[in-house]
PDB file of N, CA and C in Angstrom:
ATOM      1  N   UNK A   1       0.843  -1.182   0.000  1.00  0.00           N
ATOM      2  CA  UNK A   1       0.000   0.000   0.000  1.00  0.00           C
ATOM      3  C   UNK A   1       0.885   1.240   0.000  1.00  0.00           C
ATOM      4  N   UNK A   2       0.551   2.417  -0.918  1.00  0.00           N
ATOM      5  CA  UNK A   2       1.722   3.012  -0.857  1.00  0.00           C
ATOM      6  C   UNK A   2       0.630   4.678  -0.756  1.00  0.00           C
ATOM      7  N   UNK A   3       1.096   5.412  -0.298  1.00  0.00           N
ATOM      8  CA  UNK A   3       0.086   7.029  -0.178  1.00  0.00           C
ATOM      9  C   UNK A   3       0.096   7.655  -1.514  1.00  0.00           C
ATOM     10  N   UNK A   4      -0.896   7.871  -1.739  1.00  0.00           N
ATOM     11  CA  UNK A   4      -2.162   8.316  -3.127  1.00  0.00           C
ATOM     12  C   UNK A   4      -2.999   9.001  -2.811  1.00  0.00           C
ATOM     13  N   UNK A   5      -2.822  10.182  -2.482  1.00  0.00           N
ATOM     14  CA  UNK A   5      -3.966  10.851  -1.864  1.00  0.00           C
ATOM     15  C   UNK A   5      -4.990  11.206  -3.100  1.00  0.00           C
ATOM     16  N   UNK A   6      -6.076  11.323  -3.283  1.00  0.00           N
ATOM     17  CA  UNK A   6      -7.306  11.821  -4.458  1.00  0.00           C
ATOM     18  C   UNK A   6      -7.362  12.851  -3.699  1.00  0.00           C
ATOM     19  N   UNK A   7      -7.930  13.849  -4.676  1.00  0.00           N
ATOM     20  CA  UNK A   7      -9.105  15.190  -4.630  1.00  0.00           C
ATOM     21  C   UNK A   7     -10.423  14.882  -5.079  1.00  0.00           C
ATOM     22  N   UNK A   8     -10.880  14.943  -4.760  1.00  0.00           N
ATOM     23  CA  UNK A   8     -12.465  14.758  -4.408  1.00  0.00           C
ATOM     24  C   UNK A   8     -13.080  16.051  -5.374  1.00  0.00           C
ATOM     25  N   UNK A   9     -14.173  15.863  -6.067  1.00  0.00           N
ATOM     26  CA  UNK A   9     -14.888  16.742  -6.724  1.00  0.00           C
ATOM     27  C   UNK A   9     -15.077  17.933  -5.957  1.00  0.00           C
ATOM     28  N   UNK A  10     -15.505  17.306  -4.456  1.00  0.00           N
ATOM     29  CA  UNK A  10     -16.293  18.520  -3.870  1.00  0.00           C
ATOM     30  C   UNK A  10     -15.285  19.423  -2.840  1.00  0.00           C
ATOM     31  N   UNK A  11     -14.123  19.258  -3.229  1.00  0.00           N
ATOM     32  CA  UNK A  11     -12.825  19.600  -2.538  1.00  0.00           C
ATOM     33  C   UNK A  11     -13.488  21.102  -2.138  1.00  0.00           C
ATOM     34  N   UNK A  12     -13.657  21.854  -2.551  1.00  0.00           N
ATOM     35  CA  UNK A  12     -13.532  23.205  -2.522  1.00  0.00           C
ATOM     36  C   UNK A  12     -14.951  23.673  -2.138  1.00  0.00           C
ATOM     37  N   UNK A  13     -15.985  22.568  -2.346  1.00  0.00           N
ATOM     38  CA  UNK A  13     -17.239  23.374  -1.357  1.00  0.00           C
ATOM     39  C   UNK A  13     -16.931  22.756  -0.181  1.00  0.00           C
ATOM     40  N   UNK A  14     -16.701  21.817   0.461  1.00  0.00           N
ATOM     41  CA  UNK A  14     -16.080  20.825   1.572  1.00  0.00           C
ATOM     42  C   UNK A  14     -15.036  21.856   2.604  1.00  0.00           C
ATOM     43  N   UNK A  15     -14.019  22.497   1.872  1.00  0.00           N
ATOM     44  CA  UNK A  15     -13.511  23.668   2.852  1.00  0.00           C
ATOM     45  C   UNK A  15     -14.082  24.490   3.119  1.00  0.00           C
ATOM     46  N   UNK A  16     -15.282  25.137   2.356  1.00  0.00           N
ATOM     47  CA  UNK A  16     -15.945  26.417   2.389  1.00  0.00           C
ATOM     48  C   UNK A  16     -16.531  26.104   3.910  1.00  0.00           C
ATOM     49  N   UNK A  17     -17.382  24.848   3.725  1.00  0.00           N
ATOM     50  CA  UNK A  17     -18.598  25.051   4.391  1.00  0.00           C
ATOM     51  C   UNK A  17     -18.236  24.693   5.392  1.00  0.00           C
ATOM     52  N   UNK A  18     -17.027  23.859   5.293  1.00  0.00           N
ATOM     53  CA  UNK A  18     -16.375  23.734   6.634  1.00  0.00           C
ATOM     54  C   UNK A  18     -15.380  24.682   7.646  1.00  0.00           C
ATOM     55  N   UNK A  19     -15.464  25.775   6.901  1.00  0.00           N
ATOM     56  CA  UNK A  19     -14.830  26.959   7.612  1.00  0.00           C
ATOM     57  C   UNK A  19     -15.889  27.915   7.702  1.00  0.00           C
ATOM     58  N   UNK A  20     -17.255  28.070   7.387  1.00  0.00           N
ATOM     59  CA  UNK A  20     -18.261  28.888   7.406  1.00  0.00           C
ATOM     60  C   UNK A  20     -18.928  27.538   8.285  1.00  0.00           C
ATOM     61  N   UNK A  21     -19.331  26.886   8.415  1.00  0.00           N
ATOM     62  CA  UNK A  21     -20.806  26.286   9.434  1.00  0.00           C
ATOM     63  C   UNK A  21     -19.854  25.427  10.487  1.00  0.00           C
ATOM     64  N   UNK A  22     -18.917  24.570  10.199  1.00  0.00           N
ATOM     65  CA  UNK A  22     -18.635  24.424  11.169  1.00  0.00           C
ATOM     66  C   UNK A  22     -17.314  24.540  12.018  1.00  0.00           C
ATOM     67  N   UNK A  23     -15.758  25.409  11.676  1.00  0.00           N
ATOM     68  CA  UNK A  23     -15.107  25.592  12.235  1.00  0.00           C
ATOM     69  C   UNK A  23     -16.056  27.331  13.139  1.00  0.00           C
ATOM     70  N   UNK A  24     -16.387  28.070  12.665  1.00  0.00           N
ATOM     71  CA  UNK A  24     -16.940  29.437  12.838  1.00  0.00           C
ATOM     72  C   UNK A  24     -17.865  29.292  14.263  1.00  0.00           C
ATOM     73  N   UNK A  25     -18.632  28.251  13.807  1.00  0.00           N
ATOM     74  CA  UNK A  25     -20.001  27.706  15.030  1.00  0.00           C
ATOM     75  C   UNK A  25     -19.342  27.756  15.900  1.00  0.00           C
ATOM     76  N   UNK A  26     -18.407  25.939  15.871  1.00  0.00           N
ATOM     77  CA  UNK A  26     -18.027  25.262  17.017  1.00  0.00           C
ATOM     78  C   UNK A  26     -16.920  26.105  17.702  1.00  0.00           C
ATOM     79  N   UNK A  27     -15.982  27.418  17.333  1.00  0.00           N
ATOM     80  CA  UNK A  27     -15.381  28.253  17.752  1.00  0.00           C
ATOM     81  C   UNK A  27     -16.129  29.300  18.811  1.00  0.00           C
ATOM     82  N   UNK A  28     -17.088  29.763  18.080  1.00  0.00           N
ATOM     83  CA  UNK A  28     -17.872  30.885  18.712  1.00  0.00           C
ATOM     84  C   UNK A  28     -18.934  30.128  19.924  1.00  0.00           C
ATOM     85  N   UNK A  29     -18.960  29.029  19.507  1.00  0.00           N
ATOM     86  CA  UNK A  29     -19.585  28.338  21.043  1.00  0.00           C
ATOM     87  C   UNK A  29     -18.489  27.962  21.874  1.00  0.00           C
ATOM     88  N   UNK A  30     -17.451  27.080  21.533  1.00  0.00           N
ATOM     89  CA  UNK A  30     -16.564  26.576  22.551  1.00  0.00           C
ATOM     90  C   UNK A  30     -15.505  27.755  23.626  1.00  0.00           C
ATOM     91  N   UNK A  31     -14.810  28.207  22.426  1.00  0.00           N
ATOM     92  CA  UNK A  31     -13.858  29.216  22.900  1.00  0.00           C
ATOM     93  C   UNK A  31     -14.418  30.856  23.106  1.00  0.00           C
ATOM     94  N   UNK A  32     -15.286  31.219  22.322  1.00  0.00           N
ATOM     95  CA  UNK A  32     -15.948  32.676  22.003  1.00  0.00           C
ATOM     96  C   UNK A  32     -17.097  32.740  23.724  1.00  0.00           C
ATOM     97  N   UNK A  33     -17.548  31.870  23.541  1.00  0.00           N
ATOM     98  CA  UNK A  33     -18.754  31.946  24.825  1.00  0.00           C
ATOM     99  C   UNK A  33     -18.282  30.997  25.995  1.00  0.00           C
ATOM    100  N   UNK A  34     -18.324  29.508  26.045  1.00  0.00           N
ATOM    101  CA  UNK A  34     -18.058  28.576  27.049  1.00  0.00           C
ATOM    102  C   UNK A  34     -16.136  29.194  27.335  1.00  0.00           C
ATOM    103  N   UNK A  35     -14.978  29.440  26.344  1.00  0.00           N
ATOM    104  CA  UNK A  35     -14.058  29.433  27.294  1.00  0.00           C
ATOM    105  C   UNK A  35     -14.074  30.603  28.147  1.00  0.00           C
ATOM    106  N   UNK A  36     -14.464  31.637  27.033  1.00  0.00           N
ATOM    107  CA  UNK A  36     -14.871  33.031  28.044  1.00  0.00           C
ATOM    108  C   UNK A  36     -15.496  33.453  29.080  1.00  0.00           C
ATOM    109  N   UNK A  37     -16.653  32.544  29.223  1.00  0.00           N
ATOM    110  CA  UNK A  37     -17.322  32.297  30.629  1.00  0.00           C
ATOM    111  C   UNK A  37     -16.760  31.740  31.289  1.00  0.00           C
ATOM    112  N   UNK A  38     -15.827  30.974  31.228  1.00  0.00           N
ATOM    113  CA  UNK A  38     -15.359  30.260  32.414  1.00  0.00           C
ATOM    114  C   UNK A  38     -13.915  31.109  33.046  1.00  0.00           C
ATOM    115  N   UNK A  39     -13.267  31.947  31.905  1.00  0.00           N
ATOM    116  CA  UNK A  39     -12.219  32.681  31.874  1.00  0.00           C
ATOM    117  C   UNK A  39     -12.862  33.792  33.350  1.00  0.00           C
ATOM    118  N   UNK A  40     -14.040  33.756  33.183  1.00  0.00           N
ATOM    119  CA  UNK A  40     -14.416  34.627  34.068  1.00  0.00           C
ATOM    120  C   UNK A  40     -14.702  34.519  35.196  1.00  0.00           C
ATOM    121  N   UNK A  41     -15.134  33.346  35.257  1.00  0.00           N
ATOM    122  CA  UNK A  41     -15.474  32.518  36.824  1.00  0.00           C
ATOM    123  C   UNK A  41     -14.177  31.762  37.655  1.00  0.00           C
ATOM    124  N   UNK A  42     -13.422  31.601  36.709  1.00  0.00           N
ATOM    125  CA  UNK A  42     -11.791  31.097  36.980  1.00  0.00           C
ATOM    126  C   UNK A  42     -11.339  32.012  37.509  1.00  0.00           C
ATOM    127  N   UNK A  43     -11.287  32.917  37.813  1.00  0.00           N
ATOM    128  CA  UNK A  43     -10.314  34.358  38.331  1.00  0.00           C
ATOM    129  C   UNK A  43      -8.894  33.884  39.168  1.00  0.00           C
ATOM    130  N   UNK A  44      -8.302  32.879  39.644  1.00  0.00           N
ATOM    131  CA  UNK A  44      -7.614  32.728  40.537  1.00  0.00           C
ATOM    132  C   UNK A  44      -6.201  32.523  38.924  1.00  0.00           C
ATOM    133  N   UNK A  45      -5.283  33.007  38.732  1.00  0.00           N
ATOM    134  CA  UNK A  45      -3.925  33.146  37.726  1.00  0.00           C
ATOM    135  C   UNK A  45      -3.663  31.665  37.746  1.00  0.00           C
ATOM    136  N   UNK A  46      -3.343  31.100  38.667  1.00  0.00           N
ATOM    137  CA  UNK A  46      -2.866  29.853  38.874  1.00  0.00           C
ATOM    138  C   UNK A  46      -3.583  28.508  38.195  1.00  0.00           C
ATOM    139  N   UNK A  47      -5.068  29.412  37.929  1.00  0.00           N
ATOM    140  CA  UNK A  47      -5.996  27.897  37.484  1.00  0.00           C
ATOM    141  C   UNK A  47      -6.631  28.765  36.105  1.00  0.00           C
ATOM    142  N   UNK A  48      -5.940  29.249  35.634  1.00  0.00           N
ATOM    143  CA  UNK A  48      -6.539  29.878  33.935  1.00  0.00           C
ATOM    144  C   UNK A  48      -6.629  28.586  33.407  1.00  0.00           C
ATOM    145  N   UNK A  49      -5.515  27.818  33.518  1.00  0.00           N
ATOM    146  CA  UNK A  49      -5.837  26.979  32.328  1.00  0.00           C
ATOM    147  C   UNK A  49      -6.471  26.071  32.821  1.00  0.00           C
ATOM    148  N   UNK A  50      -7.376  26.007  33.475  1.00  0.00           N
ATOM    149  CA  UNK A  50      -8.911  25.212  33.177  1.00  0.00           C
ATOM    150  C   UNK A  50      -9.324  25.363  32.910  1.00  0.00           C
ATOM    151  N   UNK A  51      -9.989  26.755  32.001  1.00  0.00           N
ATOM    152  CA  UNK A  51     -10.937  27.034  31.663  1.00  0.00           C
ATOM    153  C   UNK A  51     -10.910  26.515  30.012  1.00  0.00           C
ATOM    154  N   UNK A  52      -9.626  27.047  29.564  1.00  0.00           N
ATOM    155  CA  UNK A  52      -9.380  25.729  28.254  1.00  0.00           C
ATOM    156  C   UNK A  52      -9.176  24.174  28.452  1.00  0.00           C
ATOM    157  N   UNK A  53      -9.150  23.552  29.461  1.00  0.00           N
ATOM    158  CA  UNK A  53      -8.948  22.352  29.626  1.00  0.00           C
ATOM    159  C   UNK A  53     -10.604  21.743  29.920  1.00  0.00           C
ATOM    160  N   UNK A  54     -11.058  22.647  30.546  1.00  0.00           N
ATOM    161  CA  UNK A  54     -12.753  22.401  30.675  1.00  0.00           C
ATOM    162  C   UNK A  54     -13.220  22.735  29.308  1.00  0.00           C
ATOM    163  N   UNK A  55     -13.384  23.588  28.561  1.00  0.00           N
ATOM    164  CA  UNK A  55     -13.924  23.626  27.215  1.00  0.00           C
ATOM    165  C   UNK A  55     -13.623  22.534  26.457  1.00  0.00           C
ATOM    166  N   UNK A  56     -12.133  21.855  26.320  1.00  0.00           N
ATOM    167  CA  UNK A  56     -12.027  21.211  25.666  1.00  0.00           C
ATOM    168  C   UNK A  56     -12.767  19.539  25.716  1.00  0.00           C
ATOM    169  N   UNK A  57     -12.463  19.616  27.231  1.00  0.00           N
ATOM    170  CA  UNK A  57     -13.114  18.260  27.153  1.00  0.00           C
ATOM    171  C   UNK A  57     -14.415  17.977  27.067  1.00  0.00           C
ATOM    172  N   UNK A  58     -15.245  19.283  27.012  1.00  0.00           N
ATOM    173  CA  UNK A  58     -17.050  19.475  26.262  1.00  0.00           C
ATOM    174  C   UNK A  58     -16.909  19.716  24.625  1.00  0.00           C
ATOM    175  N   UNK A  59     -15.886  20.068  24.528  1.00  0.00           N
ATOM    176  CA  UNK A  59     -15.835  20.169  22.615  1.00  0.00           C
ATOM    177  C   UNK A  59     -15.819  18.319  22.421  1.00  0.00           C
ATOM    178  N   UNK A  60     -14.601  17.784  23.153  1.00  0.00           N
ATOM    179  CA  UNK A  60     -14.764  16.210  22.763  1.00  0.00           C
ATOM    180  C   UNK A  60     -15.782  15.461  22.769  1.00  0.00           C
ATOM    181  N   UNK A  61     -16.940  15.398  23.944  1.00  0.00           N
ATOM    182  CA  UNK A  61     -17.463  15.335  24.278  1.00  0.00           C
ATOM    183  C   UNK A  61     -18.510  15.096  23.172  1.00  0.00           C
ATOM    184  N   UNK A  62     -19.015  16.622  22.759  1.00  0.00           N
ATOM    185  CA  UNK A  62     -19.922  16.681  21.731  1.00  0.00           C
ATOM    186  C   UNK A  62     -19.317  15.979  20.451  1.00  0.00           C
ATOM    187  N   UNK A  63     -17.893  15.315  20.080  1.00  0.00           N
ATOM    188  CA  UNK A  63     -17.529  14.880  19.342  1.00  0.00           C
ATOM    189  C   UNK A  63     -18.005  13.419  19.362  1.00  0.00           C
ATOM    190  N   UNK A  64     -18.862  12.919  20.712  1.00  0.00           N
ATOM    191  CA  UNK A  64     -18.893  11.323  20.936  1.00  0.00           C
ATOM    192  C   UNK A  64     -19.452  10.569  20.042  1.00  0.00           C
ATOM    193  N   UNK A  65     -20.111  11.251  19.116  1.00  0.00           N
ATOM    194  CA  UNK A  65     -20.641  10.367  17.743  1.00  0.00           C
ATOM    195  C   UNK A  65     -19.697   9.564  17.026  1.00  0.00           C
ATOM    196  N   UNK A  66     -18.657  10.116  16.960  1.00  0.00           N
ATOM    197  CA  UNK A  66     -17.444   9.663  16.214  1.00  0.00           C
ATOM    198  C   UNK A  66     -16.689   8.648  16.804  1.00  0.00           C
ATOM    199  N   UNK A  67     -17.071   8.132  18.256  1.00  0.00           N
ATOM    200  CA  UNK A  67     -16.345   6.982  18.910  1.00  0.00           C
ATOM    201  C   UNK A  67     -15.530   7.849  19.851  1.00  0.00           C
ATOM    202  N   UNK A  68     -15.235   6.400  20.727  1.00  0.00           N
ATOM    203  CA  UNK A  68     -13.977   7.113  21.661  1.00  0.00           C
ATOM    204  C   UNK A  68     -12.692   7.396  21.590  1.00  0.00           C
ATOM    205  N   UNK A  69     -12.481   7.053  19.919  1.00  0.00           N
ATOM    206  CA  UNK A  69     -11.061   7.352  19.414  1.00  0.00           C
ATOM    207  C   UNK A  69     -11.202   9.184  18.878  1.00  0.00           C
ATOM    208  N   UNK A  70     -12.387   9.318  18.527  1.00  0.00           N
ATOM    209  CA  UNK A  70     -12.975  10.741  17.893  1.00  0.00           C
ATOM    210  C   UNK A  70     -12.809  11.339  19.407  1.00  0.00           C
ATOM    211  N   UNK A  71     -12.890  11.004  20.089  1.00  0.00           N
ATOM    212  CA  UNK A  71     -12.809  12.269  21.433  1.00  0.00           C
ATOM    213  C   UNK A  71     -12.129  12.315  22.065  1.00  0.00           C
ATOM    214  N   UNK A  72     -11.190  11.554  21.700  1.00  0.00           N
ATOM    215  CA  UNK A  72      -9.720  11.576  22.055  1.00  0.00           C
ATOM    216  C   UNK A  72      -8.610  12.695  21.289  1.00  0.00           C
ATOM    217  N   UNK A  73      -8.800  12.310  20.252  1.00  0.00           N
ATOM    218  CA  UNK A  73      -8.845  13.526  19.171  1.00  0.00           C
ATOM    219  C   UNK A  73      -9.230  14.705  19.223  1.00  0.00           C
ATOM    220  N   UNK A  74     -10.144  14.972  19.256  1.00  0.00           N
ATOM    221  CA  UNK A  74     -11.361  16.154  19.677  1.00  0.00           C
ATOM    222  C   UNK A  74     -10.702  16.926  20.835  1.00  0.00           C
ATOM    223  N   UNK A  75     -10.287  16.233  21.852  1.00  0.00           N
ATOM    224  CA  UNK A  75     -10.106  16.846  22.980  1.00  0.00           C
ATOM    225  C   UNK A  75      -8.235  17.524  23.040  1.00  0.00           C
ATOM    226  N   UNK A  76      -7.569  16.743  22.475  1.00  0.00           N
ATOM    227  CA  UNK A  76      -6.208  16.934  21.767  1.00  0.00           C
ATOM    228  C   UNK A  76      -6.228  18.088  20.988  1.00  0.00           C
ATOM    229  N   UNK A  77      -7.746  17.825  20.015  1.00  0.00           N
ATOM    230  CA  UNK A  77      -7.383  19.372  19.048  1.00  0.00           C
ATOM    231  C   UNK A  77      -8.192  20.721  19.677  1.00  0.00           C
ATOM    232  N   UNK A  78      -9.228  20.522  20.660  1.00  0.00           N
ATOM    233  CA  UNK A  78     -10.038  20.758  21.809  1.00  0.00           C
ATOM    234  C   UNK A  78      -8.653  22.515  22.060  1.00  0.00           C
ATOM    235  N   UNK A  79      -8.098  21.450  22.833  1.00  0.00           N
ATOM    236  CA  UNK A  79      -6.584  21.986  23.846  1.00  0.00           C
ATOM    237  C   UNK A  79      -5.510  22.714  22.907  1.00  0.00           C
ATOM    238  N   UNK A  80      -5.498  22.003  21.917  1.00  0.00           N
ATOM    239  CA  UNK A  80      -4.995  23.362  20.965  1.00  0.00           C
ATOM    240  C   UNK A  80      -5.687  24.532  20.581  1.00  0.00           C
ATOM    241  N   UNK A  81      -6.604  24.504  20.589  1.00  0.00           N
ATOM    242  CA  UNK A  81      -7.713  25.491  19.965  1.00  0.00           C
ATOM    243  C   UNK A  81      -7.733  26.342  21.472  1.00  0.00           C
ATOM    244  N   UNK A  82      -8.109  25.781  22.101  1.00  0.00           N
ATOM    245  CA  UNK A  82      -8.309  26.636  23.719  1.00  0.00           C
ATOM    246  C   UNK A  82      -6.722  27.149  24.005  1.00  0.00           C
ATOM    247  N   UNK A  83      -5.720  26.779  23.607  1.00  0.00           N
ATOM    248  CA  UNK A  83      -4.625  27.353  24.119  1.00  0.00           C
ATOM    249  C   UNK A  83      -4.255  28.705  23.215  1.00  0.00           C
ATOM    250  N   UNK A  84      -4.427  28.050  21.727  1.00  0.00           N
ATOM    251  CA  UNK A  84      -3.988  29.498  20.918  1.00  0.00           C
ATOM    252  C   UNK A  84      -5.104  30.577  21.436  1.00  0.00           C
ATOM    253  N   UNK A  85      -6.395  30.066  21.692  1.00  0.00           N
ATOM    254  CA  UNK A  85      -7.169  31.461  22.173  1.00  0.00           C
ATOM    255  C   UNK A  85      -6.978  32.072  22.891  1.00  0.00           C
ATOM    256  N   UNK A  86      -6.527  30.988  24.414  1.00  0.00           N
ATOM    257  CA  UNK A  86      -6.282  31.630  25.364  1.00  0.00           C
ATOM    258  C   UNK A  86      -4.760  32.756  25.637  1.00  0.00           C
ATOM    259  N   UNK A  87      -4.009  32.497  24.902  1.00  0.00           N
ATOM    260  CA  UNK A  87      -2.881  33.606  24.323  1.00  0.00           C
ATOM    261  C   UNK A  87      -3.226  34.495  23.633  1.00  0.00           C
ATOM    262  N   UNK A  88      -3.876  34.226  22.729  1.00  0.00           N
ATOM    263  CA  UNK A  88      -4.170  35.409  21.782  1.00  0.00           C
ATOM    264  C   UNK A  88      -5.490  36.379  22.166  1.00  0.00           C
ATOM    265  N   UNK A  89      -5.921  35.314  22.418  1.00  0.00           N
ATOM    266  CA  UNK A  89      -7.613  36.166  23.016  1.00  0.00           C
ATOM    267  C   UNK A  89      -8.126  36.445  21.602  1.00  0.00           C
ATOM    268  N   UNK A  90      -7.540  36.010  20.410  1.00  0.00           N
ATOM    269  CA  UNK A  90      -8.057  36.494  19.358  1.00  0.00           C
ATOM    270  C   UNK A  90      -8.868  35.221  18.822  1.00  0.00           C
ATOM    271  N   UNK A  91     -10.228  35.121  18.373  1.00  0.00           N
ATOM    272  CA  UNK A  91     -11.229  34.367  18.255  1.00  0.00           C
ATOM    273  C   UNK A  91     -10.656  33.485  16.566  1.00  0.00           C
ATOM    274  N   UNK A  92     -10.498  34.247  15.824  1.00  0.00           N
ATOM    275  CA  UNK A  92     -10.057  34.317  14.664  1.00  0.00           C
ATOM    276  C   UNK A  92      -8.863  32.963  14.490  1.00  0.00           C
ATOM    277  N   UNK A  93      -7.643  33.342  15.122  1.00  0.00           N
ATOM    278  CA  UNK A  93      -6.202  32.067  14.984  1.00  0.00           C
ATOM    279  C   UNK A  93      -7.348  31.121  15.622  1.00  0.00           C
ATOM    280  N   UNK A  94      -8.089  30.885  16.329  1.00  0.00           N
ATOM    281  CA  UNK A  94      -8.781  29.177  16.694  1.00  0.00           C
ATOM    282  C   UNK A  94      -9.286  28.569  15.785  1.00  0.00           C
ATOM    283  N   UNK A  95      -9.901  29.582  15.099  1.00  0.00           N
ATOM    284  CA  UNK A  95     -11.080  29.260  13.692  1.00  0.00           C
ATOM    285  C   UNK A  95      -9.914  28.543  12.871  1.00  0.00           C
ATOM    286  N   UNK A  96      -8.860  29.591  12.092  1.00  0.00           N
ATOM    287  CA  UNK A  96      -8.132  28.977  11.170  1.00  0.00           C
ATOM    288  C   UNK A  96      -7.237  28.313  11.909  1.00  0.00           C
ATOM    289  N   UNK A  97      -6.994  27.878  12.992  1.00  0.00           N
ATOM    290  CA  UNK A  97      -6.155  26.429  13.118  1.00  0.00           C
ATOM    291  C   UNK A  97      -6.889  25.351  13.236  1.00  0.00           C
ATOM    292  N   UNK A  98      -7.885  25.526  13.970  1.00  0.00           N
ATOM    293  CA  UNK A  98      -9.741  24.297  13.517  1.00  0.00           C
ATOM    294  C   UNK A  98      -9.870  24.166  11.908  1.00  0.00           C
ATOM    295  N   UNK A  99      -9.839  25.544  11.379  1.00  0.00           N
ATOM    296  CA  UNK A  99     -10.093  25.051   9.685  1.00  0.00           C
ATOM    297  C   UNK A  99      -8.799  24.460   9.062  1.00  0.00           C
ATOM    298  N   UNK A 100      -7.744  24.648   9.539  1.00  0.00           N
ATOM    299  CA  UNK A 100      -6.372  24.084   8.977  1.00  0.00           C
ATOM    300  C   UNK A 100      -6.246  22.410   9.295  1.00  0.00           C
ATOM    301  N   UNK A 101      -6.430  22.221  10.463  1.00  0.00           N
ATOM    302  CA  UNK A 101      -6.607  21.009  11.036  1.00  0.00           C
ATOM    303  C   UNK A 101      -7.477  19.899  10.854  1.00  0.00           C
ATOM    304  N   UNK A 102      -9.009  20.466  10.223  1.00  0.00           N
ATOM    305  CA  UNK A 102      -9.725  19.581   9.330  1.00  0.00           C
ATOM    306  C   UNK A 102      -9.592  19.709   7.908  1.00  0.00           C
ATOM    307  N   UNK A 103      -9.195  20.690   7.604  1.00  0.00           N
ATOM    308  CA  UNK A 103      -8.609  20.212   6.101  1.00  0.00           C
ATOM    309  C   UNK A 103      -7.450  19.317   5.539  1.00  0.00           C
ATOM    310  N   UNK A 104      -6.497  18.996   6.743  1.00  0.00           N
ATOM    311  CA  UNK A 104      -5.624  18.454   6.506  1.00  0.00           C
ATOM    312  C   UNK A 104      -6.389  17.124   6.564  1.00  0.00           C
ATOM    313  N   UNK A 105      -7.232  16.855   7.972  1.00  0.00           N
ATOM    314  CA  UNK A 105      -7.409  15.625   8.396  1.00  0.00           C
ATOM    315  C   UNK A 105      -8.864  14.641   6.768  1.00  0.00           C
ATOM    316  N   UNK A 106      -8.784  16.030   6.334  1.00  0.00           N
ATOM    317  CA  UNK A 106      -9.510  15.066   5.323  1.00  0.00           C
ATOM    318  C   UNK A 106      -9.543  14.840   4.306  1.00  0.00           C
ATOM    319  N   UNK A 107      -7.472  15.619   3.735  1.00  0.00           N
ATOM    320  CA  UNK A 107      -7.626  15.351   2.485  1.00  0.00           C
ATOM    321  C   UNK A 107      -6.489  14.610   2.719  1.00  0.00           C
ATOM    322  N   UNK A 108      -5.803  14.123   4.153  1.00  0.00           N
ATOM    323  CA  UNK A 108      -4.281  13.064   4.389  1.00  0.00           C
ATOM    324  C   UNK A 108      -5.136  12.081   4.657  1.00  0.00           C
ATOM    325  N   UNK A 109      -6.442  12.143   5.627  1.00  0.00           N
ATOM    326  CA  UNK A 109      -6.795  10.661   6.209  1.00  0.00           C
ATOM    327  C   UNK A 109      -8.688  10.423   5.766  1.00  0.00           C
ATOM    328  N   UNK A 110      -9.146  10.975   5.931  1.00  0.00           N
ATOM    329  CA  UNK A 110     -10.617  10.806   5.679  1.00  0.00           C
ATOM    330  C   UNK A 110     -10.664  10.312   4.166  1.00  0.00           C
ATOM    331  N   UNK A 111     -10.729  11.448   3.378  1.00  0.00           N
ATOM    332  CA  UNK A 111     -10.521  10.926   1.984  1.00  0.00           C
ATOM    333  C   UNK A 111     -10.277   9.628   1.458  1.00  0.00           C
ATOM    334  N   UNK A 112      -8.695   9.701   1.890  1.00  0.00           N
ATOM    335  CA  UNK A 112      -7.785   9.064   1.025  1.00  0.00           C
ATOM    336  C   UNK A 112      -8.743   7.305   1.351  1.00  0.00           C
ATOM    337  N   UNK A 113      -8.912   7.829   2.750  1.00  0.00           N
ATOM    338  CA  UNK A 113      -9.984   6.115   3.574  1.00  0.00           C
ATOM    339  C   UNK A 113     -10.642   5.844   2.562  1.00  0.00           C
ATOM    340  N   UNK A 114     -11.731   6.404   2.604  1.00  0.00           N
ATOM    341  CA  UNK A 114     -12.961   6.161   1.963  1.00  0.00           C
ATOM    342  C   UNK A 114     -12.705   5.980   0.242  1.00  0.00           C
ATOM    343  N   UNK A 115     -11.394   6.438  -0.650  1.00  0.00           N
ATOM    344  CA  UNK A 115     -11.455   6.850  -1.991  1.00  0.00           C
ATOM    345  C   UNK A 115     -11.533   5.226  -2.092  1.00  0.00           C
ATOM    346  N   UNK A 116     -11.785   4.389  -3.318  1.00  0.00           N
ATOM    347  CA  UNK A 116     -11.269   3.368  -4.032  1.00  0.00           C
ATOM    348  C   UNK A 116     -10.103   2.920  -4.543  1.00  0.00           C
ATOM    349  N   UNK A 117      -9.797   1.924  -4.326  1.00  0.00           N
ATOM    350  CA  UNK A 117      -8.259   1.515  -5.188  1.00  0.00           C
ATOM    351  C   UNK A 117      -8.077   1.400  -6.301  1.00  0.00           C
TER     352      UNK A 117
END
């Protein structure tokens, strides 16, 4: 078996909609509202980073459709997403490292799964 990745017809509505419905959503709910609320109720310096470590493991969470290998994952890319926010505070770098991170994951591994030999 040797790596062959395909492009897929729908390559390019597949990023769209996946950086408009669902990196944008699941950003502005996880990190935009849930990490920010908690950023706020956390007040003690020493325990900030729970409040990305708690978001993340409700982003996985809602990932449980996908199995317990999917929220394992989820919660891995969860914690990246909550960390660049929580540095940057900028809503924006979460989105495009969420949209960078499923585009990779589905034109190196999803795809290539599912294409034919």
């Amino acid at each position: 078996m040797s790596f062959n990745p395909k492009v897929p017809d729908f390559w390019l509505a597949f990023i769209a909609i996946n950086l408009l419905f669902t990196c944008v959503a699941e950003e502005a709910l996880f990190r935009g509202l849930l990490q920010t609320k908690l950023s706020q109720i956390i007040t003690p310096k020493r325990l900030a980073l729970l409040a990305p470590i708690i978001t993340a493991a409700v982003f996985a969470l809602a990932h449980f459709a996908g199995g317990i290998s999917y929220v394992l994952v989820s919660f891995i890319a969860g914690l990246g997403y909550g960390y660049i926010f929580y540095k940057t505070q900028r809503l924006e770098w979460a989105i495009l490292c969420h949209w960078l991170v499923n585009v990779c994951h589905f034109f190196l591994f999803t795809y290539p799964m599912l294409s034919k030999p």
